[in-house]
PDB file of N, CA and C in Angstrom:
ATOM      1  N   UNK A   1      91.172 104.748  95.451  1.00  0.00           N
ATOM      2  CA  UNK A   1      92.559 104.897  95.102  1.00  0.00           C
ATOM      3  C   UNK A   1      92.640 104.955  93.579  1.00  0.00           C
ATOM      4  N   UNK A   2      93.591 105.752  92.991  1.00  0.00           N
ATOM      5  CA  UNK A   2      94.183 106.008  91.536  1.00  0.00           C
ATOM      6  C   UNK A   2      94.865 106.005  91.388  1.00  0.00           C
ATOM      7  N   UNK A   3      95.581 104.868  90.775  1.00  0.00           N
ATOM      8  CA  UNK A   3      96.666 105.276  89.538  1.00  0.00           C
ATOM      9  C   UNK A   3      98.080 104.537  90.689  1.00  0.00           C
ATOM     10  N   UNK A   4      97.657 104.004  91.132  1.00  0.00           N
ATOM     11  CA  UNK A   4      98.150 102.975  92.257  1.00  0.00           C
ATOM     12  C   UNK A   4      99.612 103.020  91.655  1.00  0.00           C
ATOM     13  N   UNK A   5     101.201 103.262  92.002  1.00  0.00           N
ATOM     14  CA  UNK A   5     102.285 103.256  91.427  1.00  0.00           C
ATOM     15  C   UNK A   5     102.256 101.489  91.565  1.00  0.00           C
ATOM     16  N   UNK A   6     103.272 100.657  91.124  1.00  0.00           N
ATOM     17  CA  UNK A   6     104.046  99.410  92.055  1.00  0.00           C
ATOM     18  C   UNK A   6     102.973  97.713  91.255  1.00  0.00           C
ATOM     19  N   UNK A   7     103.455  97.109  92.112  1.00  0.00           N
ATOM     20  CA  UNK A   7     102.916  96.181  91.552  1.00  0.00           C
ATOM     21  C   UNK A   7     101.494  95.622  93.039  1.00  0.00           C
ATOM     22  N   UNK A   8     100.188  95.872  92.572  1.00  0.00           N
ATOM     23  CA  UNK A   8      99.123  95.778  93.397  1.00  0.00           C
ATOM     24  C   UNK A   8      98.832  95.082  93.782  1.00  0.00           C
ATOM     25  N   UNK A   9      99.503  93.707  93.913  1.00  0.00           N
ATOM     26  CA  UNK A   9      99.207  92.035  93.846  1.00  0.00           C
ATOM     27  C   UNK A   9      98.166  92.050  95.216  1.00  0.00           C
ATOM     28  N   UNK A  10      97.039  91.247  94.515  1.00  0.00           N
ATOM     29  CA  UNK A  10      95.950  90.891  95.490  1.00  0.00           C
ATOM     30  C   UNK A  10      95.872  89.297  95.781  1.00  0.00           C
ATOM     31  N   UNK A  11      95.606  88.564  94.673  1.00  0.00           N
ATOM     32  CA  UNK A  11      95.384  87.280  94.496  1.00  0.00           C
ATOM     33  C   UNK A  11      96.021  86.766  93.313  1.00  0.00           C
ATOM     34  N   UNK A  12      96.219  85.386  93.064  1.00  0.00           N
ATOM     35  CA  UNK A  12      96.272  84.696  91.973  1.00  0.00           C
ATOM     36  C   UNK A  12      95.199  84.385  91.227  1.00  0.00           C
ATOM     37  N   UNK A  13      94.202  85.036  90.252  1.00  0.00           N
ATOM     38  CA  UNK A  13      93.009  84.894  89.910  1.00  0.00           C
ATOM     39  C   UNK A  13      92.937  84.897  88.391  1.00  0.00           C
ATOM     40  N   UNK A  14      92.664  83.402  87.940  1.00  0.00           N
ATOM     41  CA  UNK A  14      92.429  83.042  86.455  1.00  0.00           C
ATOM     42  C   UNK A  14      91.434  84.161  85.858  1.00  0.00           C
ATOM     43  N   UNK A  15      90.897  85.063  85.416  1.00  0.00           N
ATOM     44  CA  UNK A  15      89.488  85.408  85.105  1.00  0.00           C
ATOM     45  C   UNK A  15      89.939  86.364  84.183  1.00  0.00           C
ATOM     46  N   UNK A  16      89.071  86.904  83.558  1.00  0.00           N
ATOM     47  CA  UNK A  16      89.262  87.658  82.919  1.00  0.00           C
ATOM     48  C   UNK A  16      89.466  89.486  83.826  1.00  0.00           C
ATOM     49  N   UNK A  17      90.170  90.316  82.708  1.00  0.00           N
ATOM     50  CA  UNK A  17      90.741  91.567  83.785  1.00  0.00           C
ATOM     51  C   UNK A  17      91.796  91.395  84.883  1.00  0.00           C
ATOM     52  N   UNK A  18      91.748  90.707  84.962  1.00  0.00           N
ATOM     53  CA  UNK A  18      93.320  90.121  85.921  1.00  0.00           C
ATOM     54  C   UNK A  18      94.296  89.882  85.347  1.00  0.00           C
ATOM     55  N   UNK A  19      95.512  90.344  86.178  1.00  0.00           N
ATOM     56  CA  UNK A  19      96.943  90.184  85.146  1.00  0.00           C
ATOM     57  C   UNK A  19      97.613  90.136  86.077  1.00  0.00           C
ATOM     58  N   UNK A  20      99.067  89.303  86.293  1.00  0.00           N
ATOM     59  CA  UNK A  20      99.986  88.454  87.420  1.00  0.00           C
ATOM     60  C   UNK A  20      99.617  89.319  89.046  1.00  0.00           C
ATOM     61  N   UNK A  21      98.318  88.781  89.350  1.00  0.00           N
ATOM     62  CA  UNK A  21      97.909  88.764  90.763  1.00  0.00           C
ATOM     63  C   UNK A  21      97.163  90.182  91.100  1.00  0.00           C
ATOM     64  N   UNK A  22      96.951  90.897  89.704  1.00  0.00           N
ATOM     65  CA  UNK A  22      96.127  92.353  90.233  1.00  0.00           C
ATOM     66  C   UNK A  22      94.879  92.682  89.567  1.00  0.00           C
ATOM     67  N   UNK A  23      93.842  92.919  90.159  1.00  0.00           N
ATOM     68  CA  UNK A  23      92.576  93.079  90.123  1.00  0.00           C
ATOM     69  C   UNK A  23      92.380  93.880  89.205  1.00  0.00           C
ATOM     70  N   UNK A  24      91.303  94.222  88.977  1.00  0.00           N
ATOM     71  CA  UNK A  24      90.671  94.646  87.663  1.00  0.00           C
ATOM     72  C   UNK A  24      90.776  96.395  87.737  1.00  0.00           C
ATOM     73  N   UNK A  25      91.146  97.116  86.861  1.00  0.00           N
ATOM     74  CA  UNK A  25      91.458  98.481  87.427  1.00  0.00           C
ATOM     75  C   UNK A  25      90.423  98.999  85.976  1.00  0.00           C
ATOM     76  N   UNK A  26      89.873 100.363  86.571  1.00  0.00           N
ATOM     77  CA  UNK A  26      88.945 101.510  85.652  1.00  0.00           C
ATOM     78  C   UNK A  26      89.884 102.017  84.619  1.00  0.00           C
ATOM     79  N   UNK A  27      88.927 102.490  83.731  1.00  0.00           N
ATOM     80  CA  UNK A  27      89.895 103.017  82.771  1.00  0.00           C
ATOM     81  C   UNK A  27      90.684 104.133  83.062  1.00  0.00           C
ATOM     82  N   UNK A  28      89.463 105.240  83.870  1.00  0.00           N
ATOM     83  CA  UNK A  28      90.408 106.358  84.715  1.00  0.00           C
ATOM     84  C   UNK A  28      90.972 105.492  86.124  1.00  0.00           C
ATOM     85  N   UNK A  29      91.985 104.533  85.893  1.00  0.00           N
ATOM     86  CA  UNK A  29      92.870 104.400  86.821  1.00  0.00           C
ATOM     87  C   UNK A  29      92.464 104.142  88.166  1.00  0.00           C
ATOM     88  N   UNK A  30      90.683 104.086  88.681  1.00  0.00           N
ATOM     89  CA  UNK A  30      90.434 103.295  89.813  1.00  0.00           C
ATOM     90  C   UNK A  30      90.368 102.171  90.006  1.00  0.00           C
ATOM     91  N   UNK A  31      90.283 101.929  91.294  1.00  0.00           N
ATOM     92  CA  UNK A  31      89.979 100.534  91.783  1.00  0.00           C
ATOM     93  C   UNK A  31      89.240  99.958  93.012  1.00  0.00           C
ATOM     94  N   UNK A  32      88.101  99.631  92.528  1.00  0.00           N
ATOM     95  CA  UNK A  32      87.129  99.436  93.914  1.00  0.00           C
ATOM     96  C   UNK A  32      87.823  98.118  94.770  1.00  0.00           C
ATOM     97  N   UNK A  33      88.839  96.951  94.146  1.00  0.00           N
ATOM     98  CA  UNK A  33      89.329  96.264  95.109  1.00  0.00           C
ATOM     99  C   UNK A  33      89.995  96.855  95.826  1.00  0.00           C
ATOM    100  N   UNK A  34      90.793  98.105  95.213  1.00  0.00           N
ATOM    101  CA  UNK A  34      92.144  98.613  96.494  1.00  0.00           C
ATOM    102  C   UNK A  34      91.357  99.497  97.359  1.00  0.00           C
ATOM    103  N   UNK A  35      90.488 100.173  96.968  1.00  0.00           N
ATOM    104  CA  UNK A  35      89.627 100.753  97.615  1.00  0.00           C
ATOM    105  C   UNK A  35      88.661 100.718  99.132  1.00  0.00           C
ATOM    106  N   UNK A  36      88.278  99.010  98.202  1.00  0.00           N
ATOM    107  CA  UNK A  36      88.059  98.318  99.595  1.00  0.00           C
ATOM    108  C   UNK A  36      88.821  97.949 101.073  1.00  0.00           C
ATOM    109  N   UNK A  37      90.134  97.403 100.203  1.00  0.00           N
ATOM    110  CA  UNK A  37      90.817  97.233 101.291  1.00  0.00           C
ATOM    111  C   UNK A  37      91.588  98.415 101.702  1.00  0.00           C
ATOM    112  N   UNK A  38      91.443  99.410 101.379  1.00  0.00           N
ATOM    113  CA  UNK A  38      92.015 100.849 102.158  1.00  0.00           C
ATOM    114  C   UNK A  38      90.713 100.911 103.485  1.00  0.00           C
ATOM    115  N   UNK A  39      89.593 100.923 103.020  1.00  0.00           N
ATOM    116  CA  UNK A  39      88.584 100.483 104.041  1.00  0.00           C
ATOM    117  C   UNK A  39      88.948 100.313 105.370  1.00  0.00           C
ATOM    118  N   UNK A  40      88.799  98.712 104.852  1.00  0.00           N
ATOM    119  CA  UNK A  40      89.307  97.741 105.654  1.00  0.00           C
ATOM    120  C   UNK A  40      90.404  98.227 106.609  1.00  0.00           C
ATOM    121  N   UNK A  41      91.306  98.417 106.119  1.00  0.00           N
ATOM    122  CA  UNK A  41      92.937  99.109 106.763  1.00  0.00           C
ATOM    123  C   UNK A  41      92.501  99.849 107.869  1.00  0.00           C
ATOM    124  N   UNK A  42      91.766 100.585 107.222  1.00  0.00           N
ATOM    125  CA  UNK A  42      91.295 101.715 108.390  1.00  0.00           C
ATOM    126  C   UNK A  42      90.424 101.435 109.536  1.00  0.00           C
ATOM    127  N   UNK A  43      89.552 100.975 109.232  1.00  0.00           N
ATOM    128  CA  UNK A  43      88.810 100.471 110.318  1.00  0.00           C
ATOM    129  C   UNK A  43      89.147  99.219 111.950  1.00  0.00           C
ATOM    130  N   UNK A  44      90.361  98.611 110.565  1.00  0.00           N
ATOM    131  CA  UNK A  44      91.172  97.796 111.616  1.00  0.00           C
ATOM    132  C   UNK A  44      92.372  98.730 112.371  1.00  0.00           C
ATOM    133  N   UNK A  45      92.894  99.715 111.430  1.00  0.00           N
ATOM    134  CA  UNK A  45      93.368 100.537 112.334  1.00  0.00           C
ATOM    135  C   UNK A  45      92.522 101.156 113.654  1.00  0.00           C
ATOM    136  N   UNK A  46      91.578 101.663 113.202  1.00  0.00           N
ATOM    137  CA  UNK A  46      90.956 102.277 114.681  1.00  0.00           C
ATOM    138  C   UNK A  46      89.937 101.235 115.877  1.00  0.00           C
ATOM    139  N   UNK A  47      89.908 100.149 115.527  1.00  0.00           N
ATOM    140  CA  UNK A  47      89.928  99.012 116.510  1.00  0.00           C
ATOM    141  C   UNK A  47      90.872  98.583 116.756  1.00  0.00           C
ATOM    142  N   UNK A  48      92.368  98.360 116.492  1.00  0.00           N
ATOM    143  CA  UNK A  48      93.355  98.474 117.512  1.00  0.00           C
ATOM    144  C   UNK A  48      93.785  99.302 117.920  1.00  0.00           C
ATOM    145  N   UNK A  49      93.416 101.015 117.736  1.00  0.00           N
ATOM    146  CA  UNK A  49      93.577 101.841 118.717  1.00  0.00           C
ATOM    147  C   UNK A  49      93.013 102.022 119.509  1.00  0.00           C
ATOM    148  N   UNK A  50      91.632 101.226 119.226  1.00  0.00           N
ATOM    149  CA  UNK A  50      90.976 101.646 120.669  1.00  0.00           C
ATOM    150  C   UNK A  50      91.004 100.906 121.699  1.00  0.00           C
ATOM    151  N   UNK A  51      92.047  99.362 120.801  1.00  0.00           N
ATOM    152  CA  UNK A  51      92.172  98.851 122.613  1.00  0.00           C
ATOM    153  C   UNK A  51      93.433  99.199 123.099  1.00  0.00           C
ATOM    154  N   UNK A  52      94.602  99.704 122.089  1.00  0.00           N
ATOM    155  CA  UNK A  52      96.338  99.690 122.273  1.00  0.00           C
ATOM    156  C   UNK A  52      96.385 100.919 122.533  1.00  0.00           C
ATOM    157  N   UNK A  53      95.929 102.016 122.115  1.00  0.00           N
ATOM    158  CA  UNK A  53      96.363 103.159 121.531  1.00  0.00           C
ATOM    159  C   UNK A  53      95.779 104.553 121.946  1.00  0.00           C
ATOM    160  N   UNK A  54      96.353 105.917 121.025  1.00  0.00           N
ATOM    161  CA  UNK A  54      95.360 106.431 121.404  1.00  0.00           C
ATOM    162  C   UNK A  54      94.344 107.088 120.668  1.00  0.00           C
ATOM    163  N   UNK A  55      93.554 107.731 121.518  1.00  0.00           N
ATOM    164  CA  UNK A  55      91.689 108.384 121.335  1.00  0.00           C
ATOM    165  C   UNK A  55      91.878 108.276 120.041  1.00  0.00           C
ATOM    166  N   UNK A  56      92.688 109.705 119.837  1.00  0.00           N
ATOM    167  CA  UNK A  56      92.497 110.893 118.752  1.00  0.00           C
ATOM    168  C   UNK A  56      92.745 109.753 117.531  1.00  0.00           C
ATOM    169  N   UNK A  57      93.141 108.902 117.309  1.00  0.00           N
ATOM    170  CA  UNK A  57      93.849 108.195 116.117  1.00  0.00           C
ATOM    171  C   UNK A  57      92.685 107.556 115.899  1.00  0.00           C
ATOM    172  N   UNK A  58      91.676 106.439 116.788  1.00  0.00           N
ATOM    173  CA  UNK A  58      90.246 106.230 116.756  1.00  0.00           C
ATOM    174  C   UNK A  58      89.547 107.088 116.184  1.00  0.00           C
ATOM    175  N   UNK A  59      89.465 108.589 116.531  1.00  0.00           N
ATOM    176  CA  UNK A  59      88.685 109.241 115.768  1.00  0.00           C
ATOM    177  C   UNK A  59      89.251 109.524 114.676  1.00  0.00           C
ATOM    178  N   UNK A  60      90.433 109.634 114.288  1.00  0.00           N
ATOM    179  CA  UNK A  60      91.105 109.766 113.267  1.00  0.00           C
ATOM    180  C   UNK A  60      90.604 109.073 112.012  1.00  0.00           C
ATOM    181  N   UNK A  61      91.108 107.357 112.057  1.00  0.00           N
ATOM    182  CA  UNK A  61      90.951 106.674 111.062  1.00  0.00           C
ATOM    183  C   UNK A  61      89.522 106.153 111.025  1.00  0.00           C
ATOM    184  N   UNK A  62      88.214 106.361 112.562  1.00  0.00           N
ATOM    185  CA  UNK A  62      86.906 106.211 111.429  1.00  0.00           C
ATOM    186  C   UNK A  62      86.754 107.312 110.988  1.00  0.00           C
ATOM    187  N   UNK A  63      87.054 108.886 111.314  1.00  0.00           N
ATOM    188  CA  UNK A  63      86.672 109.985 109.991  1.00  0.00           C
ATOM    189  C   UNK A  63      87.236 109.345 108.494  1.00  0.00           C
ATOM    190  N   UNK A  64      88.302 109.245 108.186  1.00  0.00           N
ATOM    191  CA  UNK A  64      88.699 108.310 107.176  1.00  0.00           C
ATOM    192  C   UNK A  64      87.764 107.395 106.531  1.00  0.00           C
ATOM    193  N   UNK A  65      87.487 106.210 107.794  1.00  0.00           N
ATOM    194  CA  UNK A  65      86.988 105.260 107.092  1.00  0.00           C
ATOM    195  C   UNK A  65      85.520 105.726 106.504  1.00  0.00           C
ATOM    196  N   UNK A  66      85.048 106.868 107.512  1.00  0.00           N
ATOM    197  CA  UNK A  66      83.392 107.295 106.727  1.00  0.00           C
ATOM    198  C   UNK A  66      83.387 107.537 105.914  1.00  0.00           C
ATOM    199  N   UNK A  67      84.705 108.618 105.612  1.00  0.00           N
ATOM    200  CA  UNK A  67      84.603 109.361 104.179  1.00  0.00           C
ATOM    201  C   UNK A  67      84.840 108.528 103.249  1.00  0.00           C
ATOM    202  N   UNK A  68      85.715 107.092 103.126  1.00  0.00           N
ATOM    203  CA  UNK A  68      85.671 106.684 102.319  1.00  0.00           C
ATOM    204  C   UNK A  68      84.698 105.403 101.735  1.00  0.00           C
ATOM    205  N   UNK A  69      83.569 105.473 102.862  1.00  0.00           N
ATOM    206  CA  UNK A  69      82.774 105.103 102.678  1.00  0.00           C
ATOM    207  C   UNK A  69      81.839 105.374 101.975  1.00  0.00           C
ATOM    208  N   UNK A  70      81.444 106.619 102.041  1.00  0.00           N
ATOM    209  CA  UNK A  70      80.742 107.270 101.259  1.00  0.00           C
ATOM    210  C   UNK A  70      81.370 107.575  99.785  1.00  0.00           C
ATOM    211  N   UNK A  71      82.714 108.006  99.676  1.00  0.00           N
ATOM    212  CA  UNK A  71      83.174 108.133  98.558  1.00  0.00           C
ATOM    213  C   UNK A  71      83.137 106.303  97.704  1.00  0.00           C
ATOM    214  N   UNK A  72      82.903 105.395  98.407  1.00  0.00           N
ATOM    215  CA  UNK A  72      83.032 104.643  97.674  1.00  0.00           C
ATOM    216  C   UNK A  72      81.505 103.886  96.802  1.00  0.00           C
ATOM    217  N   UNK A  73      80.579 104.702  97.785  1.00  0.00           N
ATOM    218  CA  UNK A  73      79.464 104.094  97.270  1.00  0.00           C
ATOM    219  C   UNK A  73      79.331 104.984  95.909  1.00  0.00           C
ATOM    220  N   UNK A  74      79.291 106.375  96.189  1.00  0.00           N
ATOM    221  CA  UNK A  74      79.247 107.745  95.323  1.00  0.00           C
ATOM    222  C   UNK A  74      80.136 107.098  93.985  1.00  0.00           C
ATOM    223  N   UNK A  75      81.254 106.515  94.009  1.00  0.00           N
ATOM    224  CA  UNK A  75      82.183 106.332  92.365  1.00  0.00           C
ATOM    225  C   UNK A  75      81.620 105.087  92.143  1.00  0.00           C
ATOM    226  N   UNK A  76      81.282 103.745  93.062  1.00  0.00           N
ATOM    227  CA  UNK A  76      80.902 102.917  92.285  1.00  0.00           C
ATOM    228  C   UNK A  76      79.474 102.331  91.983  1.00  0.00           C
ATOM    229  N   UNK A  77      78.469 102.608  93.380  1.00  0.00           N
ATOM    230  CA  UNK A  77      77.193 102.485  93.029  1.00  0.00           C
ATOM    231  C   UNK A  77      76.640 103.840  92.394  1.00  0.00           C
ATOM    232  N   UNK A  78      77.164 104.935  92.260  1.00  0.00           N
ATOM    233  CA  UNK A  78      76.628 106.084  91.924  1.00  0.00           C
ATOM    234  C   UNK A  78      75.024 107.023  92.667  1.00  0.00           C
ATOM    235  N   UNK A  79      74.506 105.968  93.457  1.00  0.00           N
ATOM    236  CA  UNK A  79      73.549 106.421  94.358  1.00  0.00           C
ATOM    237  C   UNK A  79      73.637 105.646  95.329  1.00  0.00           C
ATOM    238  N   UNK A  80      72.818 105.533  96.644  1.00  0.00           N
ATOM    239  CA  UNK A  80      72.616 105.200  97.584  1.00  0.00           C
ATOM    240  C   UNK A  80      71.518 105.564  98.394  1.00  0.00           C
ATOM    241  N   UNK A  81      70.641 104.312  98.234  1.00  0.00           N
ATOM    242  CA  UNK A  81      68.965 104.564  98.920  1.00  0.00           C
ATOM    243  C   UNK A  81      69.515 103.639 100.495  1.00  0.00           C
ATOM    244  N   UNK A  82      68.483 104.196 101.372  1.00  0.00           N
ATOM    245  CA  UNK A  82      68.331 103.792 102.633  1.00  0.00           C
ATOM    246  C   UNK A  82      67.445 102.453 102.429  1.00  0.00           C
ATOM    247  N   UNK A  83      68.087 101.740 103.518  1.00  0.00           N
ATOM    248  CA  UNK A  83      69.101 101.986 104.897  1.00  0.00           C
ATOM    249  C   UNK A  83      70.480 101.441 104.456  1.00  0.00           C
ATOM    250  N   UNK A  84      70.638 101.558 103.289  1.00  0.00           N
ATOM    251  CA  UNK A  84      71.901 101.287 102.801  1.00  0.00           C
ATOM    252  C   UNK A  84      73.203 102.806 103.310  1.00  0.00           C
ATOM    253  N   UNK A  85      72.906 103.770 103.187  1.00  0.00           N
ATOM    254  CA  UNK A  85      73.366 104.982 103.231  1.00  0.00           C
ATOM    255  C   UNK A  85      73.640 104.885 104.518  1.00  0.00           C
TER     256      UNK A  85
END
């Protein structure tokens, strides 16, 4: 995700790069925390479709979640050796 509009609040976290509850963002405007939890989103989306819901939306949101799987290793580890991949 980029350039996130709103206020991103994740946690309350003293540390440095944190500012009233939002994670640490790239200079070009990414963010591997929101990133993650777009993930996340997705994957929990298509395990409750596959017990509530339907097919196509299962296949839906893991195409999603692969691609952004891969897109996420690609921007933040920049490679990916097996059996990590």
């Amino acid at each position: 995700m980029k350039d996130v509009p709103y206020w991103t609040f994740t946690d309350w976290v003293e540390k440095e790069g944190w500012h009233s509850g939002v994670g640490p963002i790239g200079l070009n405007g990414n963010s591997a925390l929101l990133d993650l939890q777009l993930l996340w989103a997705y994957q929990l989306a298509a395990d409750l479709e596959s017990k509530y819901g339907l097919a196509s939306y299962v296949s839906l949101y893991r195409q999603y979640a692969d691609q952004l799987k891969r897109t996420i290793r690609d921007k933040y580890w920049g490679y990916c050796q097996k059996p990590f991949c």
